[in-house]
N, C-alpha and C. Protein backbone atom coordinates (compact mmCIF):
# COMPACT_ATOMS: atom_id res chain seq x y z
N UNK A 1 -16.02 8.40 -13.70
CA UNK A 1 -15.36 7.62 -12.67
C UNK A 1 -14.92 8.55 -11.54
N UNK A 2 -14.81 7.87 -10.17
CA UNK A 2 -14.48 8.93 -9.47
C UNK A 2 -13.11 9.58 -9.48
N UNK A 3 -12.32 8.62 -9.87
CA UNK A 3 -10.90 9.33 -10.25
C UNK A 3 -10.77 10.36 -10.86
N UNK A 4 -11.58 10.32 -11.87
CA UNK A 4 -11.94 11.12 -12.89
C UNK A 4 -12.03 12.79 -12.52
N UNK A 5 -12.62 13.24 -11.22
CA UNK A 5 -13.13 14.50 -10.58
C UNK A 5 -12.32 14.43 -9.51
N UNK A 6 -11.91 15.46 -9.66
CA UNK A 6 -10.81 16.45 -8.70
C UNK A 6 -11.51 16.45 -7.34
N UNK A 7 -11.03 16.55 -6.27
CA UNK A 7 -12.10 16.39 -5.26
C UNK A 7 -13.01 16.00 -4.94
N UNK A 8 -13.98 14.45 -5.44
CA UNK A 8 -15.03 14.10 -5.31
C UNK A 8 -15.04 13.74 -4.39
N UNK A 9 -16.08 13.11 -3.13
CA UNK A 9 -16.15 12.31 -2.46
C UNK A 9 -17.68 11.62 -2.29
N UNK A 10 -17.67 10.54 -2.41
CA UNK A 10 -18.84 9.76 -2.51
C UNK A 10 -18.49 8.31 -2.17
N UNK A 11 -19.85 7.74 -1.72
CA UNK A 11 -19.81 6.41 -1.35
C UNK A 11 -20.22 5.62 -2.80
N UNK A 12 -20.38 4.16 -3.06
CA UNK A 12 -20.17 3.55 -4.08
C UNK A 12 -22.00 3.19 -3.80
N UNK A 13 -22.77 3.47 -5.25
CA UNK A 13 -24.53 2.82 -5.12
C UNK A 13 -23.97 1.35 -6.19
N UNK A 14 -23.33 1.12 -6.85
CA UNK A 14 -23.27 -0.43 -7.51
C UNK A 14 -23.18 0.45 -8.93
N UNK A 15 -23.38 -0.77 -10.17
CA UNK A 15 -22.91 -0.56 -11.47
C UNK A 15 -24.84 -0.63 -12.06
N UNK A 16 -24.75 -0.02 -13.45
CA UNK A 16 -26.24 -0.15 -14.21
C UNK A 16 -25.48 -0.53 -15.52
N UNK A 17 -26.40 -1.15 -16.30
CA UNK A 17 -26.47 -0.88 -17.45
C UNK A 17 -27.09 -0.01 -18.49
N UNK A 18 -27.47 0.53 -18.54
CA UNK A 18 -28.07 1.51 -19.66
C UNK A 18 -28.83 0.94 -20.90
N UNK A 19 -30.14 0.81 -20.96
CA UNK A 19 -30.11 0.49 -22.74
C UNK A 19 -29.82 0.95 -23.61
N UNK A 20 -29.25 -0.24 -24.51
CA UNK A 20 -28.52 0.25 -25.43
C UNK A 20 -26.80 0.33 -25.47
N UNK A 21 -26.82 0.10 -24.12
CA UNK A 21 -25.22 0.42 -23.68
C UNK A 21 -24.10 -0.83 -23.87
N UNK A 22 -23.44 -1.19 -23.76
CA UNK A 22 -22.10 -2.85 -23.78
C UNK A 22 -21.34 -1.98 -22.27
N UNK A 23 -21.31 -0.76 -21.98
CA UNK A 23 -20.68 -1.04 -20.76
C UNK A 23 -21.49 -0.45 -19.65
N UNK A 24 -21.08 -0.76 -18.63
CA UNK A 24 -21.87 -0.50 -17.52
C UNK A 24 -21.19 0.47 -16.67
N UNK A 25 -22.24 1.55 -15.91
CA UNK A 25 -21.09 2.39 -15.29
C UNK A 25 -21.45 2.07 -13.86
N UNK A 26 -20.43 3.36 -13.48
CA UNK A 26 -20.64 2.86 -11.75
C UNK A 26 -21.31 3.98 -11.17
N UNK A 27 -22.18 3.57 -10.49
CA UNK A 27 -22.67 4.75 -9.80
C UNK A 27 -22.22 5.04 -7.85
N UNK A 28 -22.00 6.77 -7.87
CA UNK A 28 -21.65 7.08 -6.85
C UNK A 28 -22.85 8.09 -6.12
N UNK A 29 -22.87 7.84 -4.67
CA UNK A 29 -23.75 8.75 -4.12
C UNK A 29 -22.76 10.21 -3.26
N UNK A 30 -22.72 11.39 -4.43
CA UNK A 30 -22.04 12.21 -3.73
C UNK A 30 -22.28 12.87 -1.86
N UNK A 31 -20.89 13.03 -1.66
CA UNK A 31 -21.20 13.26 -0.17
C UNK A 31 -20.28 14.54 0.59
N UNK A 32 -20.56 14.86 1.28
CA UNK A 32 -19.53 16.15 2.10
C UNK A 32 -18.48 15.04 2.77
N UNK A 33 -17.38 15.82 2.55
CA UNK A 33 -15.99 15.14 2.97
C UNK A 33 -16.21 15.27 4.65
N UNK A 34 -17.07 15.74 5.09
CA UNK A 34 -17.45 15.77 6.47
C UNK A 34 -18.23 13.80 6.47
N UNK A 35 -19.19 13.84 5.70
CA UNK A 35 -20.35 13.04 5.94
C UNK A 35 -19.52 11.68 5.51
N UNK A 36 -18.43 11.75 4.47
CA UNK A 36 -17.72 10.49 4.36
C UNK A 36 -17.08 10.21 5.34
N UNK A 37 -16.60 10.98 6.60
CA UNK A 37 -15.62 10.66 7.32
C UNK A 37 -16.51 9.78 8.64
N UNK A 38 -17.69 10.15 8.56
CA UNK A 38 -19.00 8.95 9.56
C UNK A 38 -18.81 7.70 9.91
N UNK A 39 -18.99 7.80 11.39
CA UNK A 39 -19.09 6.37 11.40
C UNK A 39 -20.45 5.22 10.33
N UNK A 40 -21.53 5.60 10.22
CA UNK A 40 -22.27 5.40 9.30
C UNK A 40 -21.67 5.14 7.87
N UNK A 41 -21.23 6.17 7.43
CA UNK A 41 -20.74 5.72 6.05
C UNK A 41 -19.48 5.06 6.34
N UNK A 42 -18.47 4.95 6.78
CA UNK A 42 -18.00 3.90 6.85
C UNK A 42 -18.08 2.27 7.00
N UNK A 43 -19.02 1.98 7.91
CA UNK A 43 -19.66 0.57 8.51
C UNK A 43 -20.58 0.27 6.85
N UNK A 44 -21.14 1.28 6.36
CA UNK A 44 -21.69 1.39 4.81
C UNK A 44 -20.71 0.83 4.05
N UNK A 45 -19.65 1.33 3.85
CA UNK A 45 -18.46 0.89 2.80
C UNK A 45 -18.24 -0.40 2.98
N UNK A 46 -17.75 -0.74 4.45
CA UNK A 46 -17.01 -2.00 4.56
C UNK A 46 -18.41 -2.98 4.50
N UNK A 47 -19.70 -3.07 4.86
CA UNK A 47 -20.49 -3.78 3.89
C UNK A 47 -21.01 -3.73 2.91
N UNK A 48 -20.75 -3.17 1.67
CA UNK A 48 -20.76 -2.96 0.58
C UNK A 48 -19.22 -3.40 -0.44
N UNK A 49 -18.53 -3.91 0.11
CA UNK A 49 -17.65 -4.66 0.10
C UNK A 49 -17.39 -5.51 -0.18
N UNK A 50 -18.48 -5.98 1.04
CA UNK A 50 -19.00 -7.50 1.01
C UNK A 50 -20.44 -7.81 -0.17
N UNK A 51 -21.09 -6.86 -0.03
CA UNK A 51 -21.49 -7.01 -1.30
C UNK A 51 -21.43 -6.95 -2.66
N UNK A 52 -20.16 -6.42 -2.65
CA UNK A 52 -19.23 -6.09 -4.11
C UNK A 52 -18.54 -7.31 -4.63
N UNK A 53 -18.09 -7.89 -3.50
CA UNK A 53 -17.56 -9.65 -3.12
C UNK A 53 -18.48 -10.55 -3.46
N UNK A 54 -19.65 -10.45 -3.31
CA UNK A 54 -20.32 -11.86 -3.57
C UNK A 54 -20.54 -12.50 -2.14
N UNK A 55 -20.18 -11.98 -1.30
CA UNK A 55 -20.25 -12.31 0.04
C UNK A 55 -21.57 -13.03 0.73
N UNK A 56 -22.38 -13.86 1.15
CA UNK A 56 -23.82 -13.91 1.34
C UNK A 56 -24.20 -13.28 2.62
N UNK A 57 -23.14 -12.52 3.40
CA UNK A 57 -23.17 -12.39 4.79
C UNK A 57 -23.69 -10.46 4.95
N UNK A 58 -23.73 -10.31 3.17
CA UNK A 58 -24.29 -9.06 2.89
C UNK A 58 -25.64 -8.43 3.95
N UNK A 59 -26.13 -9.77 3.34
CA UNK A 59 -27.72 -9.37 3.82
C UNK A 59 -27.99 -9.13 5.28
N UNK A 60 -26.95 -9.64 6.38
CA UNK A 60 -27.34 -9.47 7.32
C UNK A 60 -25.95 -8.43 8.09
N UNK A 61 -25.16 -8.21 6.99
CA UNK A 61 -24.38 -7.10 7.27
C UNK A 61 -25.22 -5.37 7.21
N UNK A 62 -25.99 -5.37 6.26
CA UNK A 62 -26.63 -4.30 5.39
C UNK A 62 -28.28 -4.38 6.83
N UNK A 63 -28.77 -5.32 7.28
CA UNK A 63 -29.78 -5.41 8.00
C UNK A 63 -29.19 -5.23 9.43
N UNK A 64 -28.23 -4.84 9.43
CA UNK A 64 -26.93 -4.36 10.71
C UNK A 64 -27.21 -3.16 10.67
N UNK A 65 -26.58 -2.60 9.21
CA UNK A 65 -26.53 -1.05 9.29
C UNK A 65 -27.90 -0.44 9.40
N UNK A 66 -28.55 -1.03 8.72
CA UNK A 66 -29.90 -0.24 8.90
C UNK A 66 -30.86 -0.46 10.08
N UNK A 67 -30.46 -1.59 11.24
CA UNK A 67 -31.19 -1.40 12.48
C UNK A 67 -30.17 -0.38 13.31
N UNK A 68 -28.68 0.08 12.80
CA UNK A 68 -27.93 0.57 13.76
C UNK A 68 -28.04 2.34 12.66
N UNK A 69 -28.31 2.56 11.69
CA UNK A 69 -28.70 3.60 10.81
C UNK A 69 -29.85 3.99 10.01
N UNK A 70 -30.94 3.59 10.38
CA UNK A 70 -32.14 3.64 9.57
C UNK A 70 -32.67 4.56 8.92
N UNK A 71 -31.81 5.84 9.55
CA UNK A 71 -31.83 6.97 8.13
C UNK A 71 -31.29 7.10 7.29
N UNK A 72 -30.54 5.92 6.75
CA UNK A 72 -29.91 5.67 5.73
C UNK A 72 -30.61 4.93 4.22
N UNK A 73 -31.34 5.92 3.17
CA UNK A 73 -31.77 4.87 2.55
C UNK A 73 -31.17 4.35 1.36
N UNK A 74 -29.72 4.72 1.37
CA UNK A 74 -29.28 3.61 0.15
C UNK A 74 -28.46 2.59 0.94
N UNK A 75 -28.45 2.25 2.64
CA UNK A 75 -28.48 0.85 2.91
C UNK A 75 -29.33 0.60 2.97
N UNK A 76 -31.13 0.82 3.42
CA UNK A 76 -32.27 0.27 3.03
C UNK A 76 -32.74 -0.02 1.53
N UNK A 77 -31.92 0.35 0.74
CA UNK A 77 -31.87 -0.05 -0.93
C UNK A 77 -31.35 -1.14 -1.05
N UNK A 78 -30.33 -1.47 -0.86
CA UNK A 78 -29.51 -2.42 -1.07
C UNK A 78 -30.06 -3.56 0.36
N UNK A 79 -30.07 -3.50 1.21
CA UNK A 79 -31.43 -4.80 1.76
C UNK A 79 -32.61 -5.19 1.60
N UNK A 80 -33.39 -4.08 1.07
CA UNK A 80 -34.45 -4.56 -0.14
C UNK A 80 -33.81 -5.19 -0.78
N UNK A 81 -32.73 -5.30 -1.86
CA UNK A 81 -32.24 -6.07 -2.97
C UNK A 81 -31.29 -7.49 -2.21
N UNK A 82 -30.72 -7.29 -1.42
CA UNK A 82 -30.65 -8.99 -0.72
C UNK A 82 -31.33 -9.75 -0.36
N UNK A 83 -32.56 -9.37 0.23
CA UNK A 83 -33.57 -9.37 0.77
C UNK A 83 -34.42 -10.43 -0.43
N UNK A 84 -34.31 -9.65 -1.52
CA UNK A 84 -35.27 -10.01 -2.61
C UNK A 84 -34.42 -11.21 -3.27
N UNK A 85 -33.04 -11.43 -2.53
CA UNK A 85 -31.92 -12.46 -3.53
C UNK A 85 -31.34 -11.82 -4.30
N UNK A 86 -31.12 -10.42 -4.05
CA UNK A 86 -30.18 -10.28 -5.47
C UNK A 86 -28.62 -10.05 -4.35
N UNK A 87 -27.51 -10.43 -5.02
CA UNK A 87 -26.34 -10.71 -4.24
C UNK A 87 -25.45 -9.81 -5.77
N UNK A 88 -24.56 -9.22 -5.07
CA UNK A 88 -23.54 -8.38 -6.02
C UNK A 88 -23.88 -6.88 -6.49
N UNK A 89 -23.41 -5.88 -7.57
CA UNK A 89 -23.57 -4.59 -7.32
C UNK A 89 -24.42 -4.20 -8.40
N UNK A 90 -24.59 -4.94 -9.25
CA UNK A 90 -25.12 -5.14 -10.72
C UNK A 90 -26.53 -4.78 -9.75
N UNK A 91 -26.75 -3.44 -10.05
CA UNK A 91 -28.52 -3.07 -10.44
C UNK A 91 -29.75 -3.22 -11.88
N UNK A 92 -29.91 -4.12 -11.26
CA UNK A 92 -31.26 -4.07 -12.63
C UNK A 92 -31.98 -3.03 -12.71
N UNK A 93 -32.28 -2.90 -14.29
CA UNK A 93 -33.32 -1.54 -14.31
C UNK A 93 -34.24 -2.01 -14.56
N UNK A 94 -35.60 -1.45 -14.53
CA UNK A 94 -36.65 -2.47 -15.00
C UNK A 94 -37.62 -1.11 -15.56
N UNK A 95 -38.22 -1.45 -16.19
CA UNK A 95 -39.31 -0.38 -17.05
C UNK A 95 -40.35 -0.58 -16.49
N UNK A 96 -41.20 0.60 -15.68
CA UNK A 96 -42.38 0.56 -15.20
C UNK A 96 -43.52 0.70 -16.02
């Protein structure tokens, strides 16, 4: 958890399950306490928020950031996945 680590800083990628697992963890994308302080990763957080919410206004929050950040690809991750209908933080894993 991020509480967990003394100095971390990272933005939030959503929760997995694991097989085999009953709980699910959360996954973080570590970052320089420089790169969290971005306007980018911020406008990132506060729609991811909304997608943490259940919000439906995700998809065209997240298709915001990435016409206004497009070198960003874990908001082009997460609009692939609205995109496709999936709404909330819950990542599916799928076996290739």
């Amino acid at each position: 958890m991020v509480g967990e680590i003394d100095d971390f800083t990272g933005r939030p990628i959503g929760t997995v399950l694991l097989p085999g697992k009953t709980e699910q963890l959360k996954l973080f994308e570590p970052l320089t306490t420089e790169r969290m302080e971005s306007a980018a990763v911020k406008t990132y957080q506060e729609t991811f928020a909304k997608l943490e919410a259940g919000d439906s206004s995700a998809k065209q929050a997240f298709a915001a950031v990435v016409g206004e950040h497009g070198d960003d690809p874990l908001a082009t991750y997460h609009l692939k996945r609205t995109l496709a209908g999936e709404l909330g933080v819950n990542i599916i894993l799928t076996e290739k």
